[in-house]
N, C-alpha and C. Protein backbone atom coordinates (compact mmCIF):
# COMPACT_ATOMS: atom_id res chain seq x y z
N UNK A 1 -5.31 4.10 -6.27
CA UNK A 1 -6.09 5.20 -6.82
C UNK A 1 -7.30 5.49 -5.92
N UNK A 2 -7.17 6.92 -6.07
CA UNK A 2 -8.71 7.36 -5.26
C UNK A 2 -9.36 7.91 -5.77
N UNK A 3 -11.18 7.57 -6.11
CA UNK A 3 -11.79 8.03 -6.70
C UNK A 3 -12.35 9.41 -6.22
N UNK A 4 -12.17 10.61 -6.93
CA UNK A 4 -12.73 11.73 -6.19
C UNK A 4 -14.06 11.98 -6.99
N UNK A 5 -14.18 11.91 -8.09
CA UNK A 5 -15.65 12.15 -8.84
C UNK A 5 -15.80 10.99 -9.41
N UNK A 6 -16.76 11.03 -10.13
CA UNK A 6 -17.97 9.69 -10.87
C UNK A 6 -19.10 10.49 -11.42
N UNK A 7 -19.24 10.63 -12.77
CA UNK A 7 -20.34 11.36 -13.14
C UNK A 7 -21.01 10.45 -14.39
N UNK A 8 -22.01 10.26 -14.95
CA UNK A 8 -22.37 9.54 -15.51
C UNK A 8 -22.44 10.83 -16.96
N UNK A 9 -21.80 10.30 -18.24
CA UNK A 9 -21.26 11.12 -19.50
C UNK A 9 -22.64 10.44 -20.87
N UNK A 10 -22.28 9.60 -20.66
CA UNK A 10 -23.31 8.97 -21.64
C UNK A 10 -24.01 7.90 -22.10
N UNK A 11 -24.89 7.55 -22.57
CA UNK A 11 -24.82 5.99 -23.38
C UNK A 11 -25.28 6.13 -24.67
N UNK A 12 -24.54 4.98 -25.11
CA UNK A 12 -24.66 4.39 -26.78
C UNK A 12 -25.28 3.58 -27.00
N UNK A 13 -25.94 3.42 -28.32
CA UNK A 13 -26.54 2.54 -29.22
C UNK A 13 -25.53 1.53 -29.84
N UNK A 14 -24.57 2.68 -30.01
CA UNK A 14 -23.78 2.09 -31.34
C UNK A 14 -22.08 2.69 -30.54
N UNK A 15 -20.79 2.00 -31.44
CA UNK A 15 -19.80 2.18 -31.17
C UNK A 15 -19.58 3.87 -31.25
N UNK A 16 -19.95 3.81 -32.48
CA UNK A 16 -20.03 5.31 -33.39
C UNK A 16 -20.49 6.38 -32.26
N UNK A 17 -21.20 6.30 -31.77
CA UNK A 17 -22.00 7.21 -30.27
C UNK A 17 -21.01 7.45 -29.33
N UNK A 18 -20.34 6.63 -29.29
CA UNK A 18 -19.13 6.55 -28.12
C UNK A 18 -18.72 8.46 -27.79
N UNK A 19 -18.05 8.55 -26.60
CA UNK A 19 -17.78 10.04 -26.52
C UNK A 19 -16.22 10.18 -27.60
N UNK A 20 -16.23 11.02 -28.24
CA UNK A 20 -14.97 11.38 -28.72
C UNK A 20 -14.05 11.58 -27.85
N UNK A 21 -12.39 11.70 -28.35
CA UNK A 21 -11.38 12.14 -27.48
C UNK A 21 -10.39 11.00 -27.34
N UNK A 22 -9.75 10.89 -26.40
CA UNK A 22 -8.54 9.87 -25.92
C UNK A 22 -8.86 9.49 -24.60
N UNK A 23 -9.68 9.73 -23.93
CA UNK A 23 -9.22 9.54 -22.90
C UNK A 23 -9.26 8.09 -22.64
N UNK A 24 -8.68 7.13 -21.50
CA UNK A 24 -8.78 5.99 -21.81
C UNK A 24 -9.92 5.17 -20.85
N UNK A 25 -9.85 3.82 -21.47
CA UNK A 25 -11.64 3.62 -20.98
C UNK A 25 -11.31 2.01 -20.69
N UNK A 26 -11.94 1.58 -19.25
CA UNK A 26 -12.20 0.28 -18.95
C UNK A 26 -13.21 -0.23 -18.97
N UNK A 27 -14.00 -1.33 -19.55
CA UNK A 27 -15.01 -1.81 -19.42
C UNK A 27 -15.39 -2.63 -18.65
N UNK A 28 -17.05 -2.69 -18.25
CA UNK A 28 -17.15 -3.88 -17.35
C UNK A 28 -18.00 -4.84 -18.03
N UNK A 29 -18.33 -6.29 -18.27
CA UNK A 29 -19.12 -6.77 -18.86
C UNK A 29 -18.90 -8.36 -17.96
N UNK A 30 -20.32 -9.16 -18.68
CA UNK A 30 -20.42 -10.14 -17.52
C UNK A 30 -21.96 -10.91 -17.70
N UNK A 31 -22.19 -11.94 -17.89
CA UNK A 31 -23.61 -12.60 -17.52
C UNK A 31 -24.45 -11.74 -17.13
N UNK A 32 -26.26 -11.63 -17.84
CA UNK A 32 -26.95 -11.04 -16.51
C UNK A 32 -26.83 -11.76 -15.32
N UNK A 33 -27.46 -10.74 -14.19
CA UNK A 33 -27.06 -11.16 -12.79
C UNK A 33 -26.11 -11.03 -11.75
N UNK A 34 -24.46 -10.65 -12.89
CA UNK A 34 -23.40 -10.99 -12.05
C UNK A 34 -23.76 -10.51 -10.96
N UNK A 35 -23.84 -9.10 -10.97
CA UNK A 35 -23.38 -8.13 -9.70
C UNK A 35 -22.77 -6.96 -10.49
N UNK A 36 -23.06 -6.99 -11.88
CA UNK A 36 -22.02 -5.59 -12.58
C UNK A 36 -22.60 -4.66 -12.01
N UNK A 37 -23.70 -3.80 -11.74
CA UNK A 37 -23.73 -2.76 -11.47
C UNK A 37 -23.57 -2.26 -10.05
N UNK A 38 -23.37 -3.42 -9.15
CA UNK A 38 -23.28 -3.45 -7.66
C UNK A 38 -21.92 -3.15 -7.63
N UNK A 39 -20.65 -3.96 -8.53
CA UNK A 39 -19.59 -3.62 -8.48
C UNK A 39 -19.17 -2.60 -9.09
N UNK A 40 -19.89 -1.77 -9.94
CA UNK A 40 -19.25 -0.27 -10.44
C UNK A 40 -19.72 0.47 -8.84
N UNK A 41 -20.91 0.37 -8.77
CA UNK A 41 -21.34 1.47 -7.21
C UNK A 41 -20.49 1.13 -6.48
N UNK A 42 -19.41 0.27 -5.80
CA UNK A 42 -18.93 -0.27 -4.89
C UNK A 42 -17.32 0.64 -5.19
N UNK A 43 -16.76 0.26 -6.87
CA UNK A 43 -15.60 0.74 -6.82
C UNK A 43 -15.87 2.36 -6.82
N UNK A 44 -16.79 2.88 -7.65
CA UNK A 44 -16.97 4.68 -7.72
C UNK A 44 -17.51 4.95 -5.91
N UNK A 45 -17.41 4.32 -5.24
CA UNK A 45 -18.21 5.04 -4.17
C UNK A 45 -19.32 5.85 -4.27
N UNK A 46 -20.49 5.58 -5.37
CA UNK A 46 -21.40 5.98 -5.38
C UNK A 46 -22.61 4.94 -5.70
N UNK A 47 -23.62 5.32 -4.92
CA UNK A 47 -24.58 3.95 -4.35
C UNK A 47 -25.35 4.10 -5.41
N UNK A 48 -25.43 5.18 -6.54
CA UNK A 48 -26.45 4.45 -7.41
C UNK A 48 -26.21 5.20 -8.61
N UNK A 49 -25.35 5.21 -9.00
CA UNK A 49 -24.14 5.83 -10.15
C UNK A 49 -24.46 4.55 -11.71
N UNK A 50 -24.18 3.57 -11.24
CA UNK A 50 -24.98 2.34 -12.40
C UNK A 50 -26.51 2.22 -11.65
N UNK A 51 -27.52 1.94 -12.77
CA UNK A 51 -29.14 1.18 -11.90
C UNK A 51 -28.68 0.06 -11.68
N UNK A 52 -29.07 -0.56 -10.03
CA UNK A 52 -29.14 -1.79 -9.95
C UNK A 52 -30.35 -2.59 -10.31
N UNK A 53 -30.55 -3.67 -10.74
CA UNK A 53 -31.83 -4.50 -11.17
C UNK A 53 -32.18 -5.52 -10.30
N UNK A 54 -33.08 -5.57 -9.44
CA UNK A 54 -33.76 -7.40 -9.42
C UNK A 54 -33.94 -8.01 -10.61
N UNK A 55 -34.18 -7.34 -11.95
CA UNK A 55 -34.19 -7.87 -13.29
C UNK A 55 -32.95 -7.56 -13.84
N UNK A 56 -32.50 -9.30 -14.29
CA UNK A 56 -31.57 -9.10 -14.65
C UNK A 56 -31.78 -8.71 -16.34
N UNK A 57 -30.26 -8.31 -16.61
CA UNK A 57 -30.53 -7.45 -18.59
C UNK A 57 -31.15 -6.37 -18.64
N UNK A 58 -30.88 -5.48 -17.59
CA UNK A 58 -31.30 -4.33 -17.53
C UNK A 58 -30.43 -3.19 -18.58
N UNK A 59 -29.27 -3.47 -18.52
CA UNK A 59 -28.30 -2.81 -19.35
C UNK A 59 -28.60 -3.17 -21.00
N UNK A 60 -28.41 -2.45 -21.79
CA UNK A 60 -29.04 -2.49 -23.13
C UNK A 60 -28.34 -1.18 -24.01
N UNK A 61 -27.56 -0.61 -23.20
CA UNK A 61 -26.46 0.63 -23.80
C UNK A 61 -25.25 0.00 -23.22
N UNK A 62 -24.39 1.04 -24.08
CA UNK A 62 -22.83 1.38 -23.58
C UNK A 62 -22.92 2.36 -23.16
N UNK A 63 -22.63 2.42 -21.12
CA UNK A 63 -22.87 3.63 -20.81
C UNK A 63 -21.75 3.82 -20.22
N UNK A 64 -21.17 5.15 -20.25
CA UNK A 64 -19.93 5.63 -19.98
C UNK A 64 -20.10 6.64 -18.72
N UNK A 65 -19.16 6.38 -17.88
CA UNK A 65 -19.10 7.15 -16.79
C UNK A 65 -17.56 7.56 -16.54
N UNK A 66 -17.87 9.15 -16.49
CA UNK A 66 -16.58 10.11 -16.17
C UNK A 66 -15.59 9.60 -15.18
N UNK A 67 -14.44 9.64 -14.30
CA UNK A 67 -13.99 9.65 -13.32
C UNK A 67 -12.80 10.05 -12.74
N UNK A 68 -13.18 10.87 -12.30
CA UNK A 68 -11.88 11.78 -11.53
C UNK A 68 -11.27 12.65 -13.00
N UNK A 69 -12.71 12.80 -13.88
CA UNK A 69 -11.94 13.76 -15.38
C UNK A 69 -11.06 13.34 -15.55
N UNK A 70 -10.46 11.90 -15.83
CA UNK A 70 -9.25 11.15 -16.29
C UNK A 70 -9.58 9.99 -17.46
N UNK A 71 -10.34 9.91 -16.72
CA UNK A 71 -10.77 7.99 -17.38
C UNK A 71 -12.55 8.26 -17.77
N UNK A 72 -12.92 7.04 -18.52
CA UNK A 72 -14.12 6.46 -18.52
C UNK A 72 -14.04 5.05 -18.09
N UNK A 73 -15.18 4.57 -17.19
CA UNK A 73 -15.68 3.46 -16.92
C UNK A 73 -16.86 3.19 -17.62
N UNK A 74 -16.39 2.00 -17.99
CA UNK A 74 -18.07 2.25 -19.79
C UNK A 74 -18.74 0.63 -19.26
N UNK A 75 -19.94 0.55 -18.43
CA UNK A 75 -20.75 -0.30 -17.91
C UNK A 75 -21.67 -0.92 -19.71
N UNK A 76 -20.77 -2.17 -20.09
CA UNK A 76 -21.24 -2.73 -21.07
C UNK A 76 -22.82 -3.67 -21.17
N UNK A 77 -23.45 -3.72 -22.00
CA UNK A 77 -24.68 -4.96 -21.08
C UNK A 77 -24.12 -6.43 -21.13
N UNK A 78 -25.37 -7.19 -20.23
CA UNK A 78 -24.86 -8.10 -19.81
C UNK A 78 -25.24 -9.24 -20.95
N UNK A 79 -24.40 -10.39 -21.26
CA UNK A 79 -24.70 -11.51 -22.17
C UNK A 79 -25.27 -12.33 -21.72
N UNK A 80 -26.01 -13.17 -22.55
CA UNK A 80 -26.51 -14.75 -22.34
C UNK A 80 -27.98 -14.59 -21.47
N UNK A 81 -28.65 -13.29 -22.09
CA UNK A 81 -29.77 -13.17 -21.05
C UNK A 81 -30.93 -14.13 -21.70
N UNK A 82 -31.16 -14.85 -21.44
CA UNK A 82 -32.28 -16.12 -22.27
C UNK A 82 -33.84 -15.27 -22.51
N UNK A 83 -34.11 -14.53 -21.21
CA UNK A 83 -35.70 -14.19 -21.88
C UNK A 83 -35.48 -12.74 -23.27
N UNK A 84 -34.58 -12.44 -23.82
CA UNK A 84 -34.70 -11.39 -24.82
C UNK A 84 -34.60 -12.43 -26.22
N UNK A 85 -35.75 -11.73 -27.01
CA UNK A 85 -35.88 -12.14 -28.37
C UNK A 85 -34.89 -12.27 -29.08
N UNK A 86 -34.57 -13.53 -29.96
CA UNK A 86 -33.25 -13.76 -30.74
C UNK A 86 -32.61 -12.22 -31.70
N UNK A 87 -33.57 -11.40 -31.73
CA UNK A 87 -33.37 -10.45 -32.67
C UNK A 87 -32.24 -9.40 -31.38
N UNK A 88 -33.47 -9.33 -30.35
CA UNK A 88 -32.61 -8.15 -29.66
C UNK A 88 -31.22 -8.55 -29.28
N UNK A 89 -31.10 -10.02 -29.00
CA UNK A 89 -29.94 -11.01 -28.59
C UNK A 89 -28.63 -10.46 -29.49
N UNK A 90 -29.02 -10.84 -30.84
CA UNK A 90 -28.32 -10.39 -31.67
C UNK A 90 -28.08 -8.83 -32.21
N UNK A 91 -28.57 -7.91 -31.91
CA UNK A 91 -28.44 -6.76 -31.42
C UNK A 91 -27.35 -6.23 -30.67
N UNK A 92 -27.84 -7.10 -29.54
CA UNK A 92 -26.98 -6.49 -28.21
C UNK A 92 -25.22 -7.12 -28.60
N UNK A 93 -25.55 -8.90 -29.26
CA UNK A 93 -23.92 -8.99 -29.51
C UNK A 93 -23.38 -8.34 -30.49
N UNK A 94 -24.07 -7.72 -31.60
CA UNK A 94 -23.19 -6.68 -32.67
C UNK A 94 -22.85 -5.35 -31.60
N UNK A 95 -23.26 -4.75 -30.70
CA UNK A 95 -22.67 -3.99 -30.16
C UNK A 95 -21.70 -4.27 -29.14
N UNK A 96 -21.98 -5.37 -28.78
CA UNK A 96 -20.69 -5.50 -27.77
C UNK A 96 -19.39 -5.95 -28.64
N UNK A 97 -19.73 -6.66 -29.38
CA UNK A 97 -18.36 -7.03 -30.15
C UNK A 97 -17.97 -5.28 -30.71
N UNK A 98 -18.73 -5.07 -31.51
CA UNK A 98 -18.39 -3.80 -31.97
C UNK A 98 -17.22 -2.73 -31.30
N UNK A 99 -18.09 -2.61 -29.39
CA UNK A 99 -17.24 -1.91 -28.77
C UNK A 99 -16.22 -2.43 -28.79
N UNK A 100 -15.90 -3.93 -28.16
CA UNK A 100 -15.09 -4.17 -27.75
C UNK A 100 -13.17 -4.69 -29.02
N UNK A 101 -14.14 -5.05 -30.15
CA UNK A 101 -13.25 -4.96 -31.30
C UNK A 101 -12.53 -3.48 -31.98
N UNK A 102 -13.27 -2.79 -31.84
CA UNK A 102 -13.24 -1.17 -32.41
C UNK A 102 -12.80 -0.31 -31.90
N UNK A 103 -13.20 -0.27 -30.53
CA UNK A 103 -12.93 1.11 -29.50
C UNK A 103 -11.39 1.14 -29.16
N UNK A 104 -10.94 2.00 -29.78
CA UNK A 104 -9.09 1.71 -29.46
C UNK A 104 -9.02 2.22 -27.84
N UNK A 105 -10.12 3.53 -27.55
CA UNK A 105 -9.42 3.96 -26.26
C UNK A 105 -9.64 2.87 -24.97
N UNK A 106 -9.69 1.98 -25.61
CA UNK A 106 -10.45 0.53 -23.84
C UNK A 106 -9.30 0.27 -24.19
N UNK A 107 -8.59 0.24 -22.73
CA UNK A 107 -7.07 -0.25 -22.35
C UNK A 107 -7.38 -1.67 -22.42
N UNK A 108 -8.60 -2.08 -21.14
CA UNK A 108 -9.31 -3.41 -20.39
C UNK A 108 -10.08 -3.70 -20.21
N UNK A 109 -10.81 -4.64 -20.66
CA UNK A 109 -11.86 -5.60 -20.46
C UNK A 109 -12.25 -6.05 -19.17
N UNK A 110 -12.79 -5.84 -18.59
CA UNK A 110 -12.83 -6.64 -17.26
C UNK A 110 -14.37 -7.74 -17.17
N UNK A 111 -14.08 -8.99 -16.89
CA UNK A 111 -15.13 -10.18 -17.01
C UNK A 111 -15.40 -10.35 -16.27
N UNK A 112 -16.82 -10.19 -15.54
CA UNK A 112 -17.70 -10.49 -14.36
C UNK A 112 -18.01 -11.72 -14.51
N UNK A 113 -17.52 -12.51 -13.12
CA UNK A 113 -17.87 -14.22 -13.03
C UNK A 113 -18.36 -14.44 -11.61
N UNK A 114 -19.54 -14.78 -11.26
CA UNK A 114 -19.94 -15.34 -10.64
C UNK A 114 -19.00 -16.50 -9.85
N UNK A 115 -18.49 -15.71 -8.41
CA UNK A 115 -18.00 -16.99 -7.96
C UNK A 115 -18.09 -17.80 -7.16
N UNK A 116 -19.80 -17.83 -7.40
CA UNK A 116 -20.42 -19.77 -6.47
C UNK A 116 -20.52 -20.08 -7.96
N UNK A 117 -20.36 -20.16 -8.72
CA UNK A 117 -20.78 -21.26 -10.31
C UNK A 117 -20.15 -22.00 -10.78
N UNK A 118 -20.12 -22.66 -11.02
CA UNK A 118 -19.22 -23.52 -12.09
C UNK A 118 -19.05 -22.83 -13.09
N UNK A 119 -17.54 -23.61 -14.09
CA UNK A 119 -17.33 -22.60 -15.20
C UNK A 119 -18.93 -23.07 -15.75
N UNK A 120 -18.90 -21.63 -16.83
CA UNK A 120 -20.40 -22.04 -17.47
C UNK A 120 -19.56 -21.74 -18.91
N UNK A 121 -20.27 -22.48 -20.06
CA UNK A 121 -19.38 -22.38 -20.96
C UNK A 121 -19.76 -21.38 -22.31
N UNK A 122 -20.80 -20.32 -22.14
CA UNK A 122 -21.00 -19.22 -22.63
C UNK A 122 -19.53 -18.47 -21.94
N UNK A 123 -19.15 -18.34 -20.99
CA UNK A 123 -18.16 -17.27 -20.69
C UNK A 123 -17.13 -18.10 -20.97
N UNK A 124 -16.81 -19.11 -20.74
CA UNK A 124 -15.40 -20.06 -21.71
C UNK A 124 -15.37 -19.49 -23.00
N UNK A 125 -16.27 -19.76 -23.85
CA UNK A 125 -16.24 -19.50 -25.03
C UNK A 125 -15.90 -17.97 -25.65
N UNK A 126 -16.63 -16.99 -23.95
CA UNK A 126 -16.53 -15.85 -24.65
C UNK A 126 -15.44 -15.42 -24.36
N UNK A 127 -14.51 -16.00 -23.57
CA UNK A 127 -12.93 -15.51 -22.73
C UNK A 127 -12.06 -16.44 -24.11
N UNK A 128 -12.50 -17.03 -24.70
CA UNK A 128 -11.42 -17.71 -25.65
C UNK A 128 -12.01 -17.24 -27.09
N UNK A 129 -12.94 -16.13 -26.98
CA UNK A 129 -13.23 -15.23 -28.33
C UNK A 129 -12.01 -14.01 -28.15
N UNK A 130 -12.18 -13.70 -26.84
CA UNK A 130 -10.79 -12.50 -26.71
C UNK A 130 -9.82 -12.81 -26.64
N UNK A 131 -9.05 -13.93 -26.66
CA UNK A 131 -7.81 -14.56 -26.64
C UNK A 131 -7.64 -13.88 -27.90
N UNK A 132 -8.33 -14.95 -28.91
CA UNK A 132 -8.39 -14.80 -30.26
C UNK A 132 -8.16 -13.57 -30.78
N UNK A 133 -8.84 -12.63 -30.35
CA UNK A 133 -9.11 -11.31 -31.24
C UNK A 133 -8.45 -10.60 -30.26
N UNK A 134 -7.57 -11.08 -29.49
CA UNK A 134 -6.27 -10.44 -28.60
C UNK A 134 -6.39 -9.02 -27.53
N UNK A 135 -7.91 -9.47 -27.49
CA UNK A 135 -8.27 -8.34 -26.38
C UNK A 135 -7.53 -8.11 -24.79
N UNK A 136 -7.65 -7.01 -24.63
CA UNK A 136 -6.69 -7.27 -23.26
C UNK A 136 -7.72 -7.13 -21.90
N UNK A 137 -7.77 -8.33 -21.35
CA UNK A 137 -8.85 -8.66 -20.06
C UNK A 137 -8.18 -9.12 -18.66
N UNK A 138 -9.17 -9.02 -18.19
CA UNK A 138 -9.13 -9.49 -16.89
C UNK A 138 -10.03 -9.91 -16.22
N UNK A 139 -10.26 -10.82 -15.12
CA UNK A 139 -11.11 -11.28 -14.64
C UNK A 139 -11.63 -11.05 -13.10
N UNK A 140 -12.56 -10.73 -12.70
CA UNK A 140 -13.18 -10.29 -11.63
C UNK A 140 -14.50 -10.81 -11.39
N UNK A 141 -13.91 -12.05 -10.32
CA UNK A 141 -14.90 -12.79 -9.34
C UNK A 141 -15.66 -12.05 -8.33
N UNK A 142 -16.63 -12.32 -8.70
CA UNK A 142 -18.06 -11.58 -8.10
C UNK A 142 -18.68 -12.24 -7.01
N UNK A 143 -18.97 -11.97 -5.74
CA UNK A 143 -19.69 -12.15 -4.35
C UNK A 143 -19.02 -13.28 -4.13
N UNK A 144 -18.06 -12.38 -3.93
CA UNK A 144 -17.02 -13.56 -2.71
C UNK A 144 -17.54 -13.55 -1.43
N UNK A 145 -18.31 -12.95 -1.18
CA UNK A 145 -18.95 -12.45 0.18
C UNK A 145 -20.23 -13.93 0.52
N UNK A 146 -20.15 -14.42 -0.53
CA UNK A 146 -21.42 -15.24 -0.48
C UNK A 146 -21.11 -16.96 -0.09
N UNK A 147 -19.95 -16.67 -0.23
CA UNK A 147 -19.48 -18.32 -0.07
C UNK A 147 -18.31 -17.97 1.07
N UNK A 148 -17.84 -19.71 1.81
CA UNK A 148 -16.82 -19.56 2.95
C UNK A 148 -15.43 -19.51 1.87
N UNK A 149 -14.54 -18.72 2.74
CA UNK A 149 -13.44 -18.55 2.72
C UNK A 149 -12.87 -19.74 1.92
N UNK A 150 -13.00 -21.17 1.99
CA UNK A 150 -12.50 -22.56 1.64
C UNK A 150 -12.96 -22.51 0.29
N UNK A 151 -14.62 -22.09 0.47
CA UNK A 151 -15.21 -23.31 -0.80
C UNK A 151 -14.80 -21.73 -1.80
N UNK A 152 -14.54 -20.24 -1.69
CA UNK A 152 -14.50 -19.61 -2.73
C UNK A 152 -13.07 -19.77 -3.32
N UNK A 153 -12.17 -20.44 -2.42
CA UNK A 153 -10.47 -20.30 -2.79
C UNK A 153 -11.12 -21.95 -3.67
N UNK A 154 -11.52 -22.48 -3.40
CA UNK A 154 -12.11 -23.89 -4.10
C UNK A 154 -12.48 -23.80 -5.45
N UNK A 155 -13.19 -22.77 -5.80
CA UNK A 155 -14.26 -22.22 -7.11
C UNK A 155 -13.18 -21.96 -7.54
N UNK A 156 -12.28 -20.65 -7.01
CA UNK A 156 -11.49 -20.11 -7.82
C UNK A 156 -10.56 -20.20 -8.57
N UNK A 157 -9.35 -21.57 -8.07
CA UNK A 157 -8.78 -22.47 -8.43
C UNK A 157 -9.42 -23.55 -9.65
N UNK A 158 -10.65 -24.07 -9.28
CA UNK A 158 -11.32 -24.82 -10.17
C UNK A 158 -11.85 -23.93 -11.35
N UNK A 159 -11.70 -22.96 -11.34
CA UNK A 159 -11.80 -21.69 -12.70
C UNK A 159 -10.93 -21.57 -13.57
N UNK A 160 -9.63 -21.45 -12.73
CA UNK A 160 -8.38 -20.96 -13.11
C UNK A 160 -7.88 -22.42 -14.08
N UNK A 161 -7.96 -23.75 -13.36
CA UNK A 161 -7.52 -24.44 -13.88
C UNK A 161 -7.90 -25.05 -15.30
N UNK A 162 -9.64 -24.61 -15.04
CA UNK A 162 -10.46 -24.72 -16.21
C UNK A 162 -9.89 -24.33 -17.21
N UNK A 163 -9.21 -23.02 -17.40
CA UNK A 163 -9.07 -21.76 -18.33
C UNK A 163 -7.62 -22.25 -18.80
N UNK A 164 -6.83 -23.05 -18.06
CA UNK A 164 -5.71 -23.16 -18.06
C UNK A 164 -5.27 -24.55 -19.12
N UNK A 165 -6.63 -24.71 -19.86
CA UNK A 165 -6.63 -25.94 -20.36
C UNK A 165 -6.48 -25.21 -21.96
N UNK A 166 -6.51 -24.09 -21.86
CA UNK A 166 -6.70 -22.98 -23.03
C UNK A 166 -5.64 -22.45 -23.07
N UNK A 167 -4.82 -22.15 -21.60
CA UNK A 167 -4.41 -20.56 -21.78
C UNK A 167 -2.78 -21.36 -21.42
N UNK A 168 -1.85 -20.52 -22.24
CA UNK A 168 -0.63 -21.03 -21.35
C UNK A 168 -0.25 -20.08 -19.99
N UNK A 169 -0.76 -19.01 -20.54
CA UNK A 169 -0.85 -17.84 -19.22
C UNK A 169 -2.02 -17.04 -18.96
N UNK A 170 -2.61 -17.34 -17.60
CA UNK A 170 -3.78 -16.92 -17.80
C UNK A 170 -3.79 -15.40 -17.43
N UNK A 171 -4.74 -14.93 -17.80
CA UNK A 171 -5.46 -13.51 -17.41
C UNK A 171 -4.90 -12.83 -16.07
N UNK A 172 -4.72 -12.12 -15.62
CA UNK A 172 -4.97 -11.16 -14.45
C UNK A 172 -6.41 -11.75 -13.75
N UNK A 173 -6.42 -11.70 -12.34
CA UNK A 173 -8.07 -11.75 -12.05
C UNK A 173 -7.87 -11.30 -10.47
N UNK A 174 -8.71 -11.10 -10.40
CA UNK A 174 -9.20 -10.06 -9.28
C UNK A 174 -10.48 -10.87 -8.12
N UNK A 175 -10.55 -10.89 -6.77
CA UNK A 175 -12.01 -11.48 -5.91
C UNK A 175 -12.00 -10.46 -5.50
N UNK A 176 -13.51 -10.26 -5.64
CA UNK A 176 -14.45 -8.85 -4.92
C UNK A 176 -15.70 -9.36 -4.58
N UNK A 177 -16.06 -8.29 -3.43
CA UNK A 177 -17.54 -8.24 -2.87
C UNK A 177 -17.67 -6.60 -2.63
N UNK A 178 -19.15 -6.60 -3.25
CA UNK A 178 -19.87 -5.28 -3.46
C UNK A 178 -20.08 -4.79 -2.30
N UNK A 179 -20.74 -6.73 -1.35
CA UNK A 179 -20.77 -6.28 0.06
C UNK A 179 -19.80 -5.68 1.26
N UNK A 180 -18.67 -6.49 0.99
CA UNK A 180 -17.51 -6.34 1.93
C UNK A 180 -16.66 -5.40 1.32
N UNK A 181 -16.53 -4.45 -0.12
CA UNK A 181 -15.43 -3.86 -0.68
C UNK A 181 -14.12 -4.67 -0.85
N UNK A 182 -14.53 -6.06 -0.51
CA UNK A 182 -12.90 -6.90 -1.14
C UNK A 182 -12.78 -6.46 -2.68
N UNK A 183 -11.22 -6.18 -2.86
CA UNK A 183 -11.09 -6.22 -4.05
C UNK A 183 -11.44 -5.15 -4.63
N UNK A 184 -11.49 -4.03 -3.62
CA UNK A 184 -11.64 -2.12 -4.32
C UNK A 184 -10.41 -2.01 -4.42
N UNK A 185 -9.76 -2.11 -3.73
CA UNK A 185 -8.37 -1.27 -4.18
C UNK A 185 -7.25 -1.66 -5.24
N UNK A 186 -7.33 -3.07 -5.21
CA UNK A 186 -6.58 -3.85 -6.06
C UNK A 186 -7.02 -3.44 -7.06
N UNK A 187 -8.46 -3.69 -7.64
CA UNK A 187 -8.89 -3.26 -9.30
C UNK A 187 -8.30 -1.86 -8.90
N UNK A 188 -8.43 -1.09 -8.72
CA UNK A 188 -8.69 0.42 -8.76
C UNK A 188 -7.00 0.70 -9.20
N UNK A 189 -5.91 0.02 -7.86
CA UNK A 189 -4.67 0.09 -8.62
C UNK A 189 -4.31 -0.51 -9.56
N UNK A 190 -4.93 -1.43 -10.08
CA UNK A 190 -4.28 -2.24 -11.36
C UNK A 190 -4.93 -1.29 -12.80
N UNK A 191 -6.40 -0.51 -12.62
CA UNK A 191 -6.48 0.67 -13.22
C UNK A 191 -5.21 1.58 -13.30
N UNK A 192 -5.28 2.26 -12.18
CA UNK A 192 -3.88 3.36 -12.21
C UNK A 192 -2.66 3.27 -12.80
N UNK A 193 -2.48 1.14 -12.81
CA UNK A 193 -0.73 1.16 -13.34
C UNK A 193 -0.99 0.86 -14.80
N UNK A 194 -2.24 0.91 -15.29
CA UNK A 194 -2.53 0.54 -16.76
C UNK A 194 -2.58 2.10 -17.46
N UNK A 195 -2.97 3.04 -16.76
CA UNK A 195 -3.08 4.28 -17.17
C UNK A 195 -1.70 5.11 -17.25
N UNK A 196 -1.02 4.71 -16.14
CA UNK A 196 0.53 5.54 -16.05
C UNK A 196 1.39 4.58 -17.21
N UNK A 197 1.20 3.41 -17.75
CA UNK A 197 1.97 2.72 -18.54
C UNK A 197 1.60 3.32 -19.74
């Protein structure tokens, strides 16, 4: 797939806010920090289409972005941000569950993971909340660009196997860099064959 437009449509408070219609919608969501908004600018080819933050938890809507008048890409906020007040904390997870339980038009989930980290077990927990509630995800390792060739095929494996202690079949997953564009085209077609299905 080739992206010809990227326009930014809206953001929500609430599920209910969401844009009306069918059209169908992928999400991105992920730890503050990952790199989510580096990796929406990277796949839309537009450098500042999501805000990027030095502060992380900048995201605090469901914001939806047009593309190619086909699809929405809906930039979710990020979890597990420690300096927000237990209230807003809990806030932000009634809307993400919300979207992500409710919104029929999200084909896919897509899970931003940090891949110099160890598993961390906020995102274990939250990848074996969507098992459960049978969400359909995928996973997308973030700044592969940042580690050697060895030690990221190292992480990545030691992820997989983690998950595999859960899963009898794991997820789809994807390595990308915002820096290098690894991993544009692959997401972008695994978009396209989810949309023509």
């Amino acid at each position: 797939m080739t992206i010809t437009s990227a326009e930014y449509a809206i953001s929500s408070a609430r599920v209910d806010q969401c844009p009306k219609g069918d059209l169908p919608e992928f999400a991105f969501i992920g730890r503050s920090n990952v790199g989510k908004s580096s990796l929406i600018n990277m796949l839309t080819g537009r450098a500042h289409l999501a805000k990027t933050s030095a502060t992380p938890g900048k995201t605090i809507l469901i914001n939806h972005f047009l593309i190619n008048k086909e699809w929405f890409l809906v930039d979710l906020p990020g979890y597990g941000y420690a300096k927000r007040g237990q209230q807003q904390r809990d806030e932000l997870q009634r809307m993400i569950t919300g979207y992500i339980l409710r919104r029929e038009q999200m084909m896919n989930l897509f899970l931003l993971i940090d891949s110099r980290h160890e598993p961390q077990r906020i995102d274990l927990e939250f990848i074996e909340w969507l098992g459960e509630n049978s969400i359909p995800f995928s996973i997308v390792f973030t700044k592969a660009d940042k580690l050697s060739k060895g030690k990221l095929a190292a992480n990545v494996k030691h992820y997989l196997a983690e998950l595999s202690k859960q899963w009898e079949e794991l997820p789809p997953y994807f390595v990308t860099s915002s820096e290098t564009k690894q991993g544009k085209d692959e997401l972008l077609d695994y978009i396209e064959s989810i949309i023509q299905a």
